[in-house]
C-alpha atoms as a PDB file:
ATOM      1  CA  UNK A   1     117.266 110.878  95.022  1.00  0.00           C
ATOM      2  CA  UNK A   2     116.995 110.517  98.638  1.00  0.00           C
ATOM      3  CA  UNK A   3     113.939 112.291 100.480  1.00  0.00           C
ATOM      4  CA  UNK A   4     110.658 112.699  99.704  1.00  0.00           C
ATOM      5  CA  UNK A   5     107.969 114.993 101.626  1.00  0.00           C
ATOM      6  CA  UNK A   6     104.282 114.214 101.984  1.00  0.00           C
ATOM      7  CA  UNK A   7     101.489 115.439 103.750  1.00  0.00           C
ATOM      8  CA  UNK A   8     101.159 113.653 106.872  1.00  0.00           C
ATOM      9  CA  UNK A   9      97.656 113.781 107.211  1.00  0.00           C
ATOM     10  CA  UNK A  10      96.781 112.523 104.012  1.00  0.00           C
ATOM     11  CA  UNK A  11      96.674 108.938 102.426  1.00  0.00           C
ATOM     12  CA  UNK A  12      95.394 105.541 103.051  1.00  0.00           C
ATOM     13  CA  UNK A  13      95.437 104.696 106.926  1.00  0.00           C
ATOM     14  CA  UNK A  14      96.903 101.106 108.231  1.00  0.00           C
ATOM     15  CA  UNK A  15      96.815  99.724 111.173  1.00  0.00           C
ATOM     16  CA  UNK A  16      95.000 101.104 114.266  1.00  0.00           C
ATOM     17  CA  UNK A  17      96.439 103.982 115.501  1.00  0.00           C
ATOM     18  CA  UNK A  18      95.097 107.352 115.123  1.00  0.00           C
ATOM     19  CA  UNK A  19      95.268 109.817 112.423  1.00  0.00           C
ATOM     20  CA  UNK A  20      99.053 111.210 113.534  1.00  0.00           C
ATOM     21  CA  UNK A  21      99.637 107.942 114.386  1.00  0.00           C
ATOM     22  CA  UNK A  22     102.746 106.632 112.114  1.00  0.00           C
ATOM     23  CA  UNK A  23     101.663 102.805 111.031  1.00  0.00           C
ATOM     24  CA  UNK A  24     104.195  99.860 112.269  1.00  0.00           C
ATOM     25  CA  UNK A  25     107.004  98.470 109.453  1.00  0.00           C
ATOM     26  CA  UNK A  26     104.721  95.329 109.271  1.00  0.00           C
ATOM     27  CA  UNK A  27     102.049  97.487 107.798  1.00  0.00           C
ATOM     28  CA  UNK A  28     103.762  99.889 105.620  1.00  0.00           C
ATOM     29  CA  UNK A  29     105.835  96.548 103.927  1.00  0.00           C
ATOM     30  CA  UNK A  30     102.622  94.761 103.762  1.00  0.00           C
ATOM     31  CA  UNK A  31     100.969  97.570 101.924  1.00  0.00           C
ATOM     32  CA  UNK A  32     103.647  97.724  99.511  1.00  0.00           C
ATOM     33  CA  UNK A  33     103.407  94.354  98.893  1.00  0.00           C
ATOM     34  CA  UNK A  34     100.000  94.138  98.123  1.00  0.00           C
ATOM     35  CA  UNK A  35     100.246  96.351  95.002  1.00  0.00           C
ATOM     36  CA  UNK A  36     102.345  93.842  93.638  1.00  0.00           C
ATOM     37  CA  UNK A  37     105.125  96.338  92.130  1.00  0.00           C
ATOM     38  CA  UNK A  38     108.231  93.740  92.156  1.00  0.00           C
ATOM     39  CA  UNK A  39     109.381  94.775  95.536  1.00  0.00           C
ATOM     40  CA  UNK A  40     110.303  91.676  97.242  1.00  0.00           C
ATOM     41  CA  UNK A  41     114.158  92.547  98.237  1.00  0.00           C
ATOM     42  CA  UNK A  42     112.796  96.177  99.817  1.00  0.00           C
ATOM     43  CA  UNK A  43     112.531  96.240 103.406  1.00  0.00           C
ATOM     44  CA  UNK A  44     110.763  99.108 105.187  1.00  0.00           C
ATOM     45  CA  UNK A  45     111.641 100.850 108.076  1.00  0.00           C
ATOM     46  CA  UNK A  46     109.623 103.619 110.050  1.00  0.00           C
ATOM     47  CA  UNK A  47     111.272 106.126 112.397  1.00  0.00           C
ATOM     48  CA  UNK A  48     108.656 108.992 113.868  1.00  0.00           C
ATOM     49  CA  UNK A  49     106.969 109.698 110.434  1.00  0.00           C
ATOM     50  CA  UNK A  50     109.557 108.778 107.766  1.00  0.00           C
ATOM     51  CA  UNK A  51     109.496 105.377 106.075  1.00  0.00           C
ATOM     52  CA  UNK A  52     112.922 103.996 104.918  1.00  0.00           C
ATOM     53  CA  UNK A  53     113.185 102.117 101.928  1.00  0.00           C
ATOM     54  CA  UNK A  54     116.139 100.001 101.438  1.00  0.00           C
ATOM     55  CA  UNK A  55     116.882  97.031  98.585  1.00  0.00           C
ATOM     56  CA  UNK A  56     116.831  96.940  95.229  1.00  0.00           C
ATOM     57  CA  UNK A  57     113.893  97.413  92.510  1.00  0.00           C
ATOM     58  CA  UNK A  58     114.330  96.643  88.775  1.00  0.00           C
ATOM     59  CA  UNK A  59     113.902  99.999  87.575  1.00  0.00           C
ATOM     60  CA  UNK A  60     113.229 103.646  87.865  1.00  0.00           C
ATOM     61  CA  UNK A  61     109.214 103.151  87.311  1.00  0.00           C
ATOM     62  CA  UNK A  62     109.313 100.622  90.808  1.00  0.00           C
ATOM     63  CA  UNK A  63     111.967 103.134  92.776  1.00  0.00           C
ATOM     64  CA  UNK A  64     109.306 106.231  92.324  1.00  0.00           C
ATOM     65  CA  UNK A  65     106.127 103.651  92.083  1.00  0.00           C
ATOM     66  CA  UNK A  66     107.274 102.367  95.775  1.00  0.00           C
ATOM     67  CA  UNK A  67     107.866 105.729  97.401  1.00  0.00           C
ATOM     68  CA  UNK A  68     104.446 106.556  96.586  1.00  0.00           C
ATOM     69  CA  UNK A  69     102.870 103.852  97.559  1.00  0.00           C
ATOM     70  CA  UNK A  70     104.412 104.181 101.077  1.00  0.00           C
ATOM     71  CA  UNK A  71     104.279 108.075 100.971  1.00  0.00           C
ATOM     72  CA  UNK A  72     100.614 108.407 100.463  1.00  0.00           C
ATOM     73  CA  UNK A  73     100.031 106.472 103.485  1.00  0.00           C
ATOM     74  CA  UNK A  74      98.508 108.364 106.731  1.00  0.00           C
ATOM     75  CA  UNK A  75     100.914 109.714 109.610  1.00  0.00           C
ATOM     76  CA  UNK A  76     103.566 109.245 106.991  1.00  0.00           C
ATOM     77  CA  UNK A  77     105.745 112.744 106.021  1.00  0.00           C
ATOM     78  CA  UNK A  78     108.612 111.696 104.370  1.00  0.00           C
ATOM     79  CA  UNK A  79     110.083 108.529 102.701  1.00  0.00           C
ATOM     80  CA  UNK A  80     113.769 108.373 102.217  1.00  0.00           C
ATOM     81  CA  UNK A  81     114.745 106.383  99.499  1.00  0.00           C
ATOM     82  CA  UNK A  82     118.595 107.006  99.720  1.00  0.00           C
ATOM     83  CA  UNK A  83     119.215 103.299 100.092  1.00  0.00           C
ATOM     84  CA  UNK A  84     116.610 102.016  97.544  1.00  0.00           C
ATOM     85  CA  UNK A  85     118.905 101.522  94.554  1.00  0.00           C
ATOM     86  CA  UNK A  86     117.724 100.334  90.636  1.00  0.00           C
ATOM     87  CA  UNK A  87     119.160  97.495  89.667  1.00  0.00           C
ATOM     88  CA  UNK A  88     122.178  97.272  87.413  1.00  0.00           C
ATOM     89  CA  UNK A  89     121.279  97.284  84.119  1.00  0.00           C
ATOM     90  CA  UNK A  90     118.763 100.345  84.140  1.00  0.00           C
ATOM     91  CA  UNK A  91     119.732 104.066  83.924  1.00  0.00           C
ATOM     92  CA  UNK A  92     123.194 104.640  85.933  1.00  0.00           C
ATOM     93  CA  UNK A  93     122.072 106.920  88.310  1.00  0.00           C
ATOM     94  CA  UNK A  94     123.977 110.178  86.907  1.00  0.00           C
ATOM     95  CA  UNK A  95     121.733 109.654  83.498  1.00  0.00           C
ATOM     96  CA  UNK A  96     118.374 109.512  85.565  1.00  0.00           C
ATOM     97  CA  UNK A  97     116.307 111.913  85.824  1.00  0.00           C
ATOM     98  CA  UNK A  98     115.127 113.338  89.030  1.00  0.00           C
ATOM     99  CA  UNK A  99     111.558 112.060  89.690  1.00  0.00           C
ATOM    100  CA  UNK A 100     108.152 114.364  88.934  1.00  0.00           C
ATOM    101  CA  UNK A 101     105.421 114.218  91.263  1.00  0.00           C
ATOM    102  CA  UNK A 102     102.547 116.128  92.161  1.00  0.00           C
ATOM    103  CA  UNK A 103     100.776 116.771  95.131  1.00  0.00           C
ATOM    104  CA  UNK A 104      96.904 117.027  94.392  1.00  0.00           C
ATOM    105  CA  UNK A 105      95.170 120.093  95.377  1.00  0.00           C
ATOM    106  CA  UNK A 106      91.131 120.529  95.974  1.00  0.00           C
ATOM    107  CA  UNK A 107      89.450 120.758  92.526  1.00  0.00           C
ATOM    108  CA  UNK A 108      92.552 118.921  91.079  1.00  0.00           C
ATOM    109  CA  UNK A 109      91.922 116.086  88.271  1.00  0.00           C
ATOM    110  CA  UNK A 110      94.199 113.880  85.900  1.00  0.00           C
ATOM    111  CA  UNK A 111      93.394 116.175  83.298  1.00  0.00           C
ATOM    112  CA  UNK A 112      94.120 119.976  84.960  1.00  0.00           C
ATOM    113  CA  UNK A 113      97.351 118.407  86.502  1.00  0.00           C
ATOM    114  CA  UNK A 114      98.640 116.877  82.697  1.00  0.00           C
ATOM    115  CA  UNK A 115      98.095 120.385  81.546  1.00  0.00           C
ATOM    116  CA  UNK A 116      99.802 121.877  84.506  1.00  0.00           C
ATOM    117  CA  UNK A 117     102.799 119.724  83.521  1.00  0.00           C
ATOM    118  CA  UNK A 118     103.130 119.236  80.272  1.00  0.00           C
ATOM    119  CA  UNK A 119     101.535 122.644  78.688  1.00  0.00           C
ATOM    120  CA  UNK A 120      98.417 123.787  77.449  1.00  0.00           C
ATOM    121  CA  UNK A 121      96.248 122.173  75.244  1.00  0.00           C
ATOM    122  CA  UNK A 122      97.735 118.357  76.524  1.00  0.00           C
ATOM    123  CA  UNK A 123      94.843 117.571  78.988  1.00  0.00           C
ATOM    124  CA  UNK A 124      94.494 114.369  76.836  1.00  0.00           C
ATOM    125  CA  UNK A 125      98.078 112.715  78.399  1.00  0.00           C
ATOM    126  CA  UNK A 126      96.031 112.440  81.883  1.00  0.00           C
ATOM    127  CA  UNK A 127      96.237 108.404  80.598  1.00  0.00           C
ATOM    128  CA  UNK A 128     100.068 108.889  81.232  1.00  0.00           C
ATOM    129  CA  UNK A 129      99.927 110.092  84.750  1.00  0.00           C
ATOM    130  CA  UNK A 130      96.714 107.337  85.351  1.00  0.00           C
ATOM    131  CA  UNK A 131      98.803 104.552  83.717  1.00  0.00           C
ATOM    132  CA  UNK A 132     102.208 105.943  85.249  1.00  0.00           C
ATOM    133  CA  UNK A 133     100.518 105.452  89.493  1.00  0.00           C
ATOM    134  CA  UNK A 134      98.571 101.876  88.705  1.00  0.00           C
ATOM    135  CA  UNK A 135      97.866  99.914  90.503  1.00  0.00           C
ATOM    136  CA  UNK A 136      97.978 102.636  93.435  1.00  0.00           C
ATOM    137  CA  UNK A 137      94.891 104.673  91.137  1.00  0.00           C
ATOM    138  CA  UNK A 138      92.127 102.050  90.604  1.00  0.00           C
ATOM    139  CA  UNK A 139      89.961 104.811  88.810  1.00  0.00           C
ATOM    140  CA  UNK A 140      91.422 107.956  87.333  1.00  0.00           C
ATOM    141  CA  UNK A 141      88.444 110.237  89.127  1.00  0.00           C
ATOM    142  CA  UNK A 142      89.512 108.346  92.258  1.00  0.00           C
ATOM    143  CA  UNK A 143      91.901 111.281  93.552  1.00  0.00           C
ATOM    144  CA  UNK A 144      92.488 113.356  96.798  1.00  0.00           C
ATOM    145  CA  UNK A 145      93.742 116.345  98.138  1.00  0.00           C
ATOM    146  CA  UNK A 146      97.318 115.518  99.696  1.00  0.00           C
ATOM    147  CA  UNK A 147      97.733 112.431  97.404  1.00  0.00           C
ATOM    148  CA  UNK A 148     101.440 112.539  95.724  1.00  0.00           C
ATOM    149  CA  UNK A 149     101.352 111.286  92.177  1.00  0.00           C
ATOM    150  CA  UNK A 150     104.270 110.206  89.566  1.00  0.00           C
ATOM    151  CA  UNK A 151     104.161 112.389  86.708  1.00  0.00           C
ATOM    152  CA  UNK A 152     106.098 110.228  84.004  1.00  0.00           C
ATOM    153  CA  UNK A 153     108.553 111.543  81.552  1.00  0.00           C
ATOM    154  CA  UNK A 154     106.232 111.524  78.105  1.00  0.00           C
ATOM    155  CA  UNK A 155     109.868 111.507  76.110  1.00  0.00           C
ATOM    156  CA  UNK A 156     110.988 107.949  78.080  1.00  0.00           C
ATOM    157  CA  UNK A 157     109.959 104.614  76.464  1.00  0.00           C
END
C-alpha cells in the first residue's frame, strides 16, 4: 500500500493558488486535521502534486480515511502512503487487505456505485460507503465527479 492516483483537477481547493496549483504542507496537514480522523502523529509533505503521508494511524479505517482526505484535494495527483503505517495491534500488514476506492463518474450516486461493487440488487449498502468516507461526505447526495471514495469491506467488523 504505497501510491494512490487522483484526479488533479478535482477536490476541495486550499490555499490561494490556482487550480494546478499544488496547496502548501501547512494546508494539506491542516485540512486533515480538521476532519478530526485521529491523525495527530501524521505529518504531510507535498512534492509537485503528490502529498506524503508519514506517522502512524490506529487502524486501517484512518490509513485509507487520511489518503482520501488529502487525495481529494485540488492540484493534488497522487498521495503516497508508503510511510503511513497502522499501529501495532491492528491487521499485520500481510493479512490486510488492499484498499477499495472509487473514483466518481458524472451521473454517479452512493447507490449505482454500491451496486457497481458489491452486485446487483445491493443498492441499499450505499449507508456503508456514506458511513465508511464521514466526516469527508457531510450528505450522501453531496458527491462529484473526480471525488475518490473508500468502498469498505461489508465482510470486516
Amino acid at each position: 500500500m504505497g501510491l494512490f492516483s487522483f484526479i488533479k483537477n478535482a477536490g476541495k481547493k486550499l490555499g490561494i493558488g490556482g487550480d494546478d496549483t499544488p496547496p502548501d504542507a501547512a494546508s494539506v496537514e491542516k485540512e486533515l486535521a480538521s476532519h478530526d480522523l485521529g491523525t495527530k502523529d501524521v505529518k504531510v509533505d507535498v512534492v509537485d502534486d503528490k502529498v506524503v503521508l508519514k506517522g502512524v494511524v490506529r487502524d486501517q479505517s484512518t490509513f485509507e480515511k487520511a489518503v482520501v482526505a488529502v487525495g481529494n484535494t485540488l492540484g493534488i495527483s497522487k498521495v503516497e502512503a508508503s510511510e503511513l503505517k497502522v499501529a501495532d495491534g491492528a491487521a499485520a500488514p500481510a493479512e490486510a487487505k488492499a484498499p477499495v476506492f472509487h473514483t466518481v463518474k458524472k451521473e454517479d450516486n452512493l447507490w449505482k456505485i454500491a451496486e457497481a461493487h458489491y452486485g446487483k440488487g445491493k443498492g441499499a449498502k450505499h449507508t456503508a460507503i456514506f458511513e465508511a468516507n464521514k466526516p469527508m461526505l457531510t450528505h450522501p447526495d453531496k458527491i462529484y465527479p473526480g471525488q475518490v471514495l473508500r468502498i469498505p469491506d461489508l465482510d470486516a467488523g
